[in-house]
C-alpha atoms as a PDB file:
ATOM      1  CA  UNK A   1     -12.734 -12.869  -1.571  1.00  0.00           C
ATOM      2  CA  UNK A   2     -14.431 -10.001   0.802  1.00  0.00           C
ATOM      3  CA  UNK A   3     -15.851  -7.501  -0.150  1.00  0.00           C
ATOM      4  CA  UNK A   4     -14.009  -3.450   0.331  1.00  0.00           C
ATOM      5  CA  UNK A   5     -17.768  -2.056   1.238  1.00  0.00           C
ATOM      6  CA  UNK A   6     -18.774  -5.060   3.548  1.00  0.00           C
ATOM      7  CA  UNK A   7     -15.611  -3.935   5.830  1.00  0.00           C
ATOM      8  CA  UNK A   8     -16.964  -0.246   6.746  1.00  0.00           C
ATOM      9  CA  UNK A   9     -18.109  -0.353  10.532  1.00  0.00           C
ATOM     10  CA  UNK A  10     -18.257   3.705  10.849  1.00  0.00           C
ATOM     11  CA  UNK A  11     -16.771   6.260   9.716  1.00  0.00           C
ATOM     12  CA  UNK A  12     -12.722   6.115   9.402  1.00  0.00           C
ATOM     13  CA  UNK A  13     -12.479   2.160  10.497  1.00  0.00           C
ATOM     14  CA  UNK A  14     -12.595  -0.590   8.428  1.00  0.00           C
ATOM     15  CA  UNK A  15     -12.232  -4.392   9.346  1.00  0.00           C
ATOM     16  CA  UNK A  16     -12.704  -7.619   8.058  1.00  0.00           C
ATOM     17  CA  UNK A  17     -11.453 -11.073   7.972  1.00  0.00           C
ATOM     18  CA  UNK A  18     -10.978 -11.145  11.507  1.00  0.00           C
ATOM     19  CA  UNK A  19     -11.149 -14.552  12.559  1.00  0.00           C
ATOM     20  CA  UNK A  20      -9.403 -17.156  14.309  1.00  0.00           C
ATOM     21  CA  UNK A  21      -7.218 -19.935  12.611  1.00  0.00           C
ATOM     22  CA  UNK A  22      -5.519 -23.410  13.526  1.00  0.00           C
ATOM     23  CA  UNK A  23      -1.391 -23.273  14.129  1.00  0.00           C
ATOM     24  CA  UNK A  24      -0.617 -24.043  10.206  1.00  0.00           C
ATOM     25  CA  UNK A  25      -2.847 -21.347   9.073  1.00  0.00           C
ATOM     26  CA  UNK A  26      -1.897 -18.907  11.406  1.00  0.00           C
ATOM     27  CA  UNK A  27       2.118 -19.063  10.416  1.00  0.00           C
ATOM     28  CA  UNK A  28       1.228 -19.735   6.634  1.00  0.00           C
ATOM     29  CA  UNK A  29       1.515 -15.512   5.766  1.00  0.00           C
ATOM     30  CA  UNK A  30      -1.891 -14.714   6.869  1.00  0.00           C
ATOM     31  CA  UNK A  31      -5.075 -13.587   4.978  1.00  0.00           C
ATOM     32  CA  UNK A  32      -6.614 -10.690   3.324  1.00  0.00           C
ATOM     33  CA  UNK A  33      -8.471  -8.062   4.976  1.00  0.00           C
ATOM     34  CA  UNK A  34      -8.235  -5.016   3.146  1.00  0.00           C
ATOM     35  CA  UNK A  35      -9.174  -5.025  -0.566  1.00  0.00           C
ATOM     36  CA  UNK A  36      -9.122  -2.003  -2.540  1.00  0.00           C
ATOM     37  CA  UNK A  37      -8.506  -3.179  -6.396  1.00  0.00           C
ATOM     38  CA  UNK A  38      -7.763  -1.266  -9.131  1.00  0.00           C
ATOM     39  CA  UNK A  39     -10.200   0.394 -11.214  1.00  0.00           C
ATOM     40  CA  UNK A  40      -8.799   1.416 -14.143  1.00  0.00           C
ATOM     41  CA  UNK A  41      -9.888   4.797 -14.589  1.00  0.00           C
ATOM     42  CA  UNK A  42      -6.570   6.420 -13.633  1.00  0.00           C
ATOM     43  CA  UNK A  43      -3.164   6.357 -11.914  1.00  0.00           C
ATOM     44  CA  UNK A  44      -0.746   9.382 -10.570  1.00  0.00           C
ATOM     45  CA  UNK A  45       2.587   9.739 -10.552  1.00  0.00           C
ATOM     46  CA  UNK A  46       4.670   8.417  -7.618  1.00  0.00           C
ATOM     47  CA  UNK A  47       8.291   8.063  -8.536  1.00  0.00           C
ATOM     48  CA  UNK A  48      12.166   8.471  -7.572  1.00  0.00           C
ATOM     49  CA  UNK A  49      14.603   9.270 -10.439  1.00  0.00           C
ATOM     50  CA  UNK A  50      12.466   8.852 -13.450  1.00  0.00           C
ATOM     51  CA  UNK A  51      11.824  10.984 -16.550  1.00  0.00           C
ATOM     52  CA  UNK A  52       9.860  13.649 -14.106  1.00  0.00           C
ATOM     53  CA  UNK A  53      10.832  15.281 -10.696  1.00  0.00           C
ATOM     54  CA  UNK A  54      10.705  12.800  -7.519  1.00  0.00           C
ATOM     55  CA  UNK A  55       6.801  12.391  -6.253  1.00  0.00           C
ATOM     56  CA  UNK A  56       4.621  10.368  -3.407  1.00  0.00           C
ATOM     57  CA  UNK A  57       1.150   9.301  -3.612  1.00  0.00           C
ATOM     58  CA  UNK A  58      -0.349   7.594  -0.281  1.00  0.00           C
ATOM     59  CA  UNK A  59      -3.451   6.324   0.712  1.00  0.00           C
ATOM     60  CA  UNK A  60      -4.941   5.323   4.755  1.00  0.00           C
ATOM     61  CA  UNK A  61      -6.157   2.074   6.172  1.00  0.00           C
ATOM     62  CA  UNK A  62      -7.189   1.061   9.281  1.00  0.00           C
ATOM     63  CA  UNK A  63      -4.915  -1.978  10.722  1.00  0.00           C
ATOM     64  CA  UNK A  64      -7.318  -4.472  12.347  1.00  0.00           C
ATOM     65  CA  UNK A  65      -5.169  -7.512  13.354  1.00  0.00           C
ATOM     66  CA  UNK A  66      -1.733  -8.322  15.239  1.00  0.00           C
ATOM     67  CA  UNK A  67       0.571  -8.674  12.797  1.00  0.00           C
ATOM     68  CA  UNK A  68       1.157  -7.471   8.831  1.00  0.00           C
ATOM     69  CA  UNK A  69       1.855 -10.176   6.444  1.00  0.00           C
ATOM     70  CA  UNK A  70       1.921  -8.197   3.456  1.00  0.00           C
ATOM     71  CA  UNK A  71       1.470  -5.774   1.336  1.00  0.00           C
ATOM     72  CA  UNK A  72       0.075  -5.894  -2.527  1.00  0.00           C
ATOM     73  CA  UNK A  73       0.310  -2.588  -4.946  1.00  0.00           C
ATOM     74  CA  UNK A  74      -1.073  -1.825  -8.064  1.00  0.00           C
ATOM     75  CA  UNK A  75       1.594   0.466 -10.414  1.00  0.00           C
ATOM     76  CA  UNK A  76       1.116   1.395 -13.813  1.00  0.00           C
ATOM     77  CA  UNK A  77       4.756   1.632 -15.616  1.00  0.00           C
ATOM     78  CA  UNK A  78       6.242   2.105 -18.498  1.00  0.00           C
ATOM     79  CA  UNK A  79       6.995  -0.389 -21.405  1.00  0.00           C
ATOM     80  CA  UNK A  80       9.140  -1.921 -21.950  1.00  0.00           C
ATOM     81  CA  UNK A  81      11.621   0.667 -20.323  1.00  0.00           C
ATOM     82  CA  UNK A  82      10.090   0.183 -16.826  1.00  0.00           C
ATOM     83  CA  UNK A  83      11.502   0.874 -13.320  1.00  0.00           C
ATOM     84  CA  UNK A  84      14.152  -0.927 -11.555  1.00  0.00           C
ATOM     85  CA  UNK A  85      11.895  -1.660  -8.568  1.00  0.00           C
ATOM     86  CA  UNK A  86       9.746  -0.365  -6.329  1.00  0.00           C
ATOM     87  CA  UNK A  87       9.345   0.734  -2.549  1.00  0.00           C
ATOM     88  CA  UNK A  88       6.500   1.094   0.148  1.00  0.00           C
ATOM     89  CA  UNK A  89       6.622   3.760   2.940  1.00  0.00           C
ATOM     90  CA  UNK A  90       4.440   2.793   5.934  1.00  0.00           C
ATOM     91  CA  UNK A  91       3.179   5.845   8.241  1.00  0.00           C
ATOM     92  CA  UNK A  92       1.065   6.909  11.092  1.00  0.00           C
ATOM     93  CA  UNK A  93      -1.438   9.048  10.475  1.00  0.00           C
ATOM     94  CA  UNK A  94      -0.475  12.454  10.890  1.00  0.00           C
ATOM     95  CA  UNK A  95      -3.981  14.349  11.117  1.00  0.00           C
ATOM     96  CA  UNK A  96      -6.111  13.164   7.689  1.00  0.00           C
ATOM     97  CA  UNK A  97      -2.339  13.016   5.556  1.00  0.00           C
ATOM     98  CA  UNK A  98       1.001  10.994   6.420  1.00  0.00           C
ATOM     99  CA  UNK A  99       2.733  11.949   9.729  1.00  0.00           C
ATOM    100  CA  UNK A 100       5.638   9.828  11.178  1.00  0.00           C
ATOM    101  CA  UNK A 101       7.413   7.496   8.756  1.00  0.00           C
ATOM    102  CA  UNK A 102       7.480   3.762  10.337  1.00  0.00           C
ATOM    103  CA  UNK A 103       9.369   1.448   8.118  1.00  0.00           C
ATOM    104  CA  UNK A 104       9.939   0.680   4.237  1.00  0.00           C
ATOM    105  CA  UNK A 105       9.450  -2.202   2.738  1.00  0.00           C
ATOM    106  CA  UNK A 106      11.860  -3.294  -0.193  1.00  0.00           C
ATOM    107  CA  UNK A 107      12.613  -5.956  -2.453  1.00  0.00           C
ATOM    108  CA  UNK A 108       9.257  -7.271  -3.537  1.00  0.00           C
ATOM    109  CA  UNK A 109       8.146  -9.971  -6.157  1.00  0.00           C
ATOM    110  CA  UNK A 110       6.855  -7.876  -9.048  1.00  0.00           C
ATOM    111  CA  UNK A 111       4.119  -9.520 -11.711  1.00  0.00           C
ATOM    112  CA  UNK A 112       3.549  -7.729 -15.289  1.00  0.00           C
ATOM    113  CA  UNK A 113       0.075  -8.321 -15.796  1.00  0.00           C
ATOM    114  CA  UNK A 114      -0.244  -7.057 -19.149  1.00  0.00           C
ATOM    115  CA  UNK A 115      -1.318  -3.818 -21.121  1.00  0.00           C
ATOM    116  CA  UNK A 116      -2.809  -1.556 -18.911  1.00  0.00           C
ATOM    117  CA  UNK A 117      -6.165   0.329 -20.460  1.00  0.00           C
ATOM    118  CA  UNK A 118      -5.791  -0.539 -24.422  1.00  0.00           C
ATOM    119  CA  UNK A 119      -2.117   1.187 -24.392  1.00  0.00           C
ATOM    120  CA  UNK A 120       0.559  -0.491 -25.160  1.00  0.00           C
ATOM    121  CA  UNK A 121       3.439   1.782 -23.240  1.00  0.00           C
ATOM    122  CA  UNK A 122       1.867   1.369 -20.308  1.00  0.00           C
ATOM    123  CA  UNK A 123       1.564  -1.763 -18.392  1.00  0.00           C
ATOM    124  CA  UNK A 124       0.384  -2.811 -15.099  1.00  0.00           C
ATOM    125  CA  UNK A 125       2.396  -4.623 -12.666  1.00  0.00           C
ATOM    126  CA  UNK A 126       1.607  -6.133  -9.281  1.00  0.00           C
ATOM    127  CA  UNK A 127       4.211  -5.729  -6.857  1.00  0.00           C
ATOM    128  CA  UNK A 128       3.962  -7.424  -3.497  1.00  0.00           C
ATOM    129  CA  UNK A 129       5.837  -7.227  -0.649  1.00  0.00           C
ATOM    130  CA  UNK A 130       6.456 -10.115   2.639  1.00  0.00           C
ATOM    131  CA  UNK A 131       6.190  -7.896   5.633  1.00  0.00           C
ATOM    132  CA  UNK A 132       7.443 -10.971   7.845  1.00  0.00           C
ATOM    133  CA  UNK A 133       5.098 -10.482  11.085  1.00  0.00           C
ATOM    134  CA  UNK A 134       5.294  -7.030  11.453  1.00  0.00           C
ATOM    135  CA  UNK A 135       3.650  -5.897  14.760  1.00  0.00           C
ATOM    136  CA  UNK A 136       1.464  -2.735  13.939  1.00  0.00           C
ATOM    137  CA  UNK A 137      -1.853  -1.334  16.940  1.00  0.00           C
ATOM    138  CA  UNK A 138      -5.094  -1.509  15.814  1.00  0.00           C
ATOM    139  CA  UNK A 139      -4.582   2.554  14.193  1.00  0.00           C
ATOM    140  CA  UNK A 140      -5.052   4.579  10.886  1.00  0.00           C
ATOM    141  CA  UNK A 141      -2.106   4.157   8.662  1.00  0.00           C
ATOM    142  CA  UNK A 142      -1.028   5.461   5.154  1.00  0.00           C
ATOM    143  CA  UNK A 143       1.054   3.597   2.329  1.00  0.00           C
ATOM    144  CA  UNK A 144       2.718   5.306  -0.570  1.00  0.00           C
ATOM    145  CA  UNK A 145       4.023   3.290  -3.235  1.00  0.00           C
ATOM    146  CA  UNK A 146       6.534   4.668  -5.568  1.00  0.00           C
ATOM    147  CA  UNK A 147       8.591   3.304  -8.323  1.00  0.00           C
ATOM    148  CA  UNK A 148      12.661   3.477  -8.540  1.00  0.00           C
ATOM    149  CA  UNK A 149      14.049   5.088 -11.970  1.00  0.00           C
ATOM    150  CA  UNK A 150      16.166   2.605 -13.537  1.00  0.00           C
ATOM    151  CA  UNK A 151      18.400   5.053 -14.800  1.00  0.00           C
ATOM    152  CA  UNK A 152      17.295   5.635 -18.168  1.00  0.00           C
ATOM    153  CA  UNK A 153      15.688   8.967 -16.936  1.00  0.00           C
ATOM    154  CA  UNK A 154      12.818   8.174 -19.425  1.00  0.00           C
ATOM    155  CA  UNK A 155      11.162   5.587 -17.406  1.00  0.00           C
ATOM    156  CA  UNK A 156       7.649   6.404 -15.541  1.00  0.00           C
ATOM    157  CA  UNK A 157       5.723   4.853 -11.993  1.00  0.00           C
ATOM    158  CA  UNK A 158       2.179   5.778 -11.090  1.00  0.00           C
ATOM    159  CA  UNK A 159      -0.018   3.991  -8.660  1.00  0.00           C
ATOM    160  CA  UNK A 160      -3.257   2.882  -9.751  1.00  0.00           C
ATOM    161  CA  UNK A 161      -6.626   4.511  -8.951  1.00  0.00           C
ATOM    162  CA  UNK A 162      -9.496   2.625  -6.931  1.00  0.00           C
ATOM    163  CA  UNK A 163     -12.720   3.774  -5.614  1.00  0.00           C
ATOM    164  CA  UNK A 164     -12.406   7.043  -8.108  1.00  0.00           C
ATOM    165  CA  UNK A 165     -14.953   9.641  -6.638  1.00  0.00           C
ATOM    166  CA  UNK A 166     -16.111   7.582  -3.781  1.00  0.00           C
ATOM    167  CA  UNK A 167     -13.040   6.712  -1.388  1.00  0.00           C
ATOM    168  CA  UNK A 168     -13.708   4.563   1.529  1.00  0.00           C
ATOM    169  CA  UNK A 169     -11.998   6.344   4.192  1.00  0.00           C
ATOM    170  CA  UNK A 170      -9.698   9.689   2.975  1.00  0.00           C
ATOM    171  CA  UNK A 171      -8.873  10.534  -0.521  1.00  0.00           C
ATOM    172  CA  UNK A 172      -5.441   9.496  -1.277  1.00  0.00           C
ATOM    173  CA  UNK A 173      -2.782  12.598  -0.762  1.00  0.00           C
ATOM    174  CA  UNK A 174       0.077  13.715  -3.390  1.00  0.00           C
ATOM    175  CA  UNK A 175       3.630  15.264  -2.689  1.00  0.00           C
ATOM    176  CA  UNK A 176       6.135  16.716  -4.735  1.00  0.00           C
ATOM    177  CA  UNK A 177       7.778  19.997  -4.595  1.00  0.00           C
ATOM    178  CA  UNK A 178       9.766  19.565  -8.023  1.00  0.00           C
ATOM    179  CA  UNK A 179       5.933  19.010  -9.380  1.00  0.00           C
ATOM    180  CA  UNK A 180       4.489  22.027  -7.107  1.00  0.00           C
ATOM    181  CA  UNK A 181       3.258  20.221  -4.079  1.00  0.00           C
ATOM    182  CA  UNK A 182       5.640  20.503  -1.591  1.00  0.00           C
ATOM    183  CA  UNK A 183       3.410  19.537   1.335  1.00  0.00           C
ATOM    184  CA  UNK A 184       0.964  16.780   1.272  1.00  0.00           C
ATOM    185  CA  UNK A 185      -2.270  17.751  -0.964  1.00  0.00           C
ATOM    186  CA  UNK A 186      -5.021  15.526  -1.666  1.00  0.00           C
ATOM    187  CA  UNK A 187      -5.284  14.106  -5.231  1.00  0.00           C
ATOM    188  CA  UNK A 188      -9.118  16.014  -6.156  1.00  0.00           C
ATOM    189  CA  UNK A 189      -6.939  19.195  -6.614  1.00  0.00           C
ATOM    190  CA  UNK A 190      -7.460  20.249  -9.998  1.00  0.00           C
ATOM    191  CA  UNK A 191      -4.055  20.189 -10.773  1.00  0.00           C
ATOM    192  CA  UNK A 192      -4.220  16.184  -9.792  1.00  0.00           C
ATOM    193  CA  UNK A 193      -6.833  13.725 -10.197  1.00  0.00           C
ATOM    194  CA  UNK A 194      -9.124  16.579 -10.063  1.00  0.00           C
ATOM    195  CA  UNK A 195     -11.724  14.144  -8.189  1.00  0.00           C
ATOM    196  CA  UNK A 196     -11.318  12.446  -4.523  1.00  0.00           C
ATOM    197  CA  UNK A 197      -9.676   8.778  -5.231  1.00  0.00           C
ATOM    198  CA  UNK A 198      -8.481   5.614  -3.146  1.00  0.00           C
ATOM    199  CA  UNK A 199      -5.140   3.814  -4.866  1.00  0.00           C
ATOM    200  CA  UNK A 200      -4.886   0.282  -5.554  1.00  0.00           C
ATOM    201  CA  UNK A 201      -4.272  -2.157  -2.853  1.00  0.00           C
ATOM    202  CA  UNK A 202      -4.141  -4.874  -0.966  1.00  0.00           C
ATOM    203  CA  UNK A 203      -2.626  -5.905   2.535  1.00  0.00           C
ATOM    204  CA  UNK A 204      -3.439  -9.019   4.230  1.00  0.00           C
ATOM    205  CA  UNK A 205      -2.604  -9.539   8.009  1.00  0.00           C
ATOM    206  CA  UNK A 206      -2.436 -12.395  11.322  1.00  0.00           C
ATOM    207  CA  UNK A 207      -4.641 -12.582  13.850  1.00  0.00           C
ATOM    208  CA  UNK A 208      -3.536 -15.699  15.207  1.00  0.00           C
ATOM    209  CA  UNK A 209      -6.099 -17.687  17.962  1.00  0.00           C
ATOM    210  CA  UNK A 210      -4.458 -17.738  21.935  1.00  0.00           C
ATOM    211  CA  UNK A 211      -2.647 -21.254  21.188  1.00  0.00           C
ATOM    212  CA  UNK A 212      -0.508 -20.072  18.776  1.00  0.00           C
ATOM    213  CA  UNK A 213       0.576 -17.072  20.444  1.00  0.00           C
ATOM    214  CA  UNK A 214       3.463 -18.286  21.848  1.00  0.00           C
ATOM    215  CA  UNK A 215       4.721 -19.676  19.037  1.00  0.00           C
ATOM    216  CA  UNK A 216       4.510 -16.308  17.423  1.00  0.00           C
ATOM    217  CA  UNK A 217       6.269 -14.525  20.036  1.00  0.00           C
ATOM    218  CA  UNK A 218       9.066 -17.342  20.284  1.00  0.00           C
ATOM    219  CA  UNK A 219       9.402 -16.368  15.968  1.00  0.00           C
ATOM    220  CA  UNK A 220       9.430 -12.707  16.531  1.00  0.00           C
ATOM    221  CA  UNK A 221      12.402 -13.351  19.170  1.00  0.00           C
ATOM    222  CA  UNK A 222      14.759 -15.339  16.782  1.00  0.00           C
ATOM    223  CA  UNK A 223      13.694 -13.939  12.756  1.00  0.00           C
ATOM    224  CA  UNK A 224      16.091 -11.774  11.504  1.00  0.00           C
ATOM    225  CA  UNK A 225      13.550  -9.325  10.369  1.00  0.00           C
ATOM    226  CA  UNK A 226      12.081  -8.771  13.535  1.00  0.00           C
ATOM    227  CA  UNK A 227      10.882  -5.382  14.160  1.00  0.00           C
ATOM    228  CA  UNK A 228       9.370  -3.693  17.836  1.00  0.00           C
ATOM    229  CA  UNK A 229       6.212  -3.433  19.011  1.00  0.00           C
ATOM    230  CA  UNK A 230       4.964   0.218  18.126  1.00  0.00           C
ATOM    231  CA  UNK A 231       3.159   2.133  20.352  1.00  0.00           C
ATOM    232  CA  UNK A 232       1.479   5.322  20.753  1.00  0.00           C
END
């Protein structure tokens, strides 16, 4: 598995895994090239309809193939009364903080992977989403994960911290107005994190060799999920 800190070519882009695969690799969902895993020092709230007023967390990558395959997050929940689900928003950057919203991603396959830091009411869960081939430029991006309330109005979603005090790229941002942050702030305000911090991630991607390009394009025609190309 690579490496986050092998992937840093200069400042603000990051790329790794890029390679070129056989037919059957190239339409089996792709590989990993961006790694950030969770560290376990923190997490911060990013929720719809829970026990506290509606928040966002996001965090930036740099998209370095053809197509997204999918995306991985790292959410600390409640226990047992946990979320109904969860959500990704996908945007371009919008000058160092999340500008134009792109597309959402929904319905994921979510793993409980135990306690999460020696307490039992919170637990973490991996929640990973199939992009399909989702056509994105070689650009800066920013995800923010977020959990949906189930309801109860008691249960909680934060997304977990990587990289605390040394992010690769940007420190991840925060926005809530019920919670005072109406416009995007990054999470080293005192009121936050209080230190810079990446969030816990991972997105792998297709870079598919010439041969197999047509093939691609002839699945992008007829999948139901199809998206367009987006440009700048």
């Amino acid at each position: 598995m690579l490496a986050k800190r092998c992937i840093r070519l200069f400042p603000g882009v990051l790329a790794c895994g890029i390679g070129m695969w056989n037919a059957p690799r190239a339409l089996a969902g792709g590989v990993l090239f961006w790694q950030q895993d969770h560290d376990f020092v923190n997490a911060l709230s990013s929720e719809i309809g829970t026990a506290v007023p509606g928040s966002n967390t996001a965090d930036d990558f740099f998209f370095s193939g053809a197509f997204l395959t999918n995306v991985t997050v790292f959410m600390v929940a409640s226990f047992p009364n946990q979320p109904l689900t969860y959500v990704v928003d996908l945007y371009r950057d919008g000058g160092g903080r999340p500008g134009t919203l792109v597309t959402t991603f929904h319905n994921p396959a979510i793993i409980d992977r135990g306690v999460w830091n020696a307490m039992p009411e919170w637990h973490l869960f991996e929640v990973s989403f199939d992009t399909g081939l989702l056509p994105l430029p070689g650009e800066l991006f920013w995800l923010s994960a977020y959990g949906i309330g189930n309801g109860s109005m008691q249960d909680r979603a934060r997304w977990g911290t990587a990289s605390t005090g040394d992010p690769i790229m940007s420190q991840g941002m925060f926005r809530s107005a019920g919670q005072g942050f109406p416009d995007w702030t990054g999470v080293s305000h005192p009121d936050l994190l209080g230190v810079p911090s990446d969030f816990a991630f991972h997105l792998s991607h297709l870079l598919p060799s010439p041969g197999v390009l047509p093939l691609l394009a002839l699945g992008l025609l007829t999948h139901p999920r199809r998206r367009r190309w987006l440009t700048a």
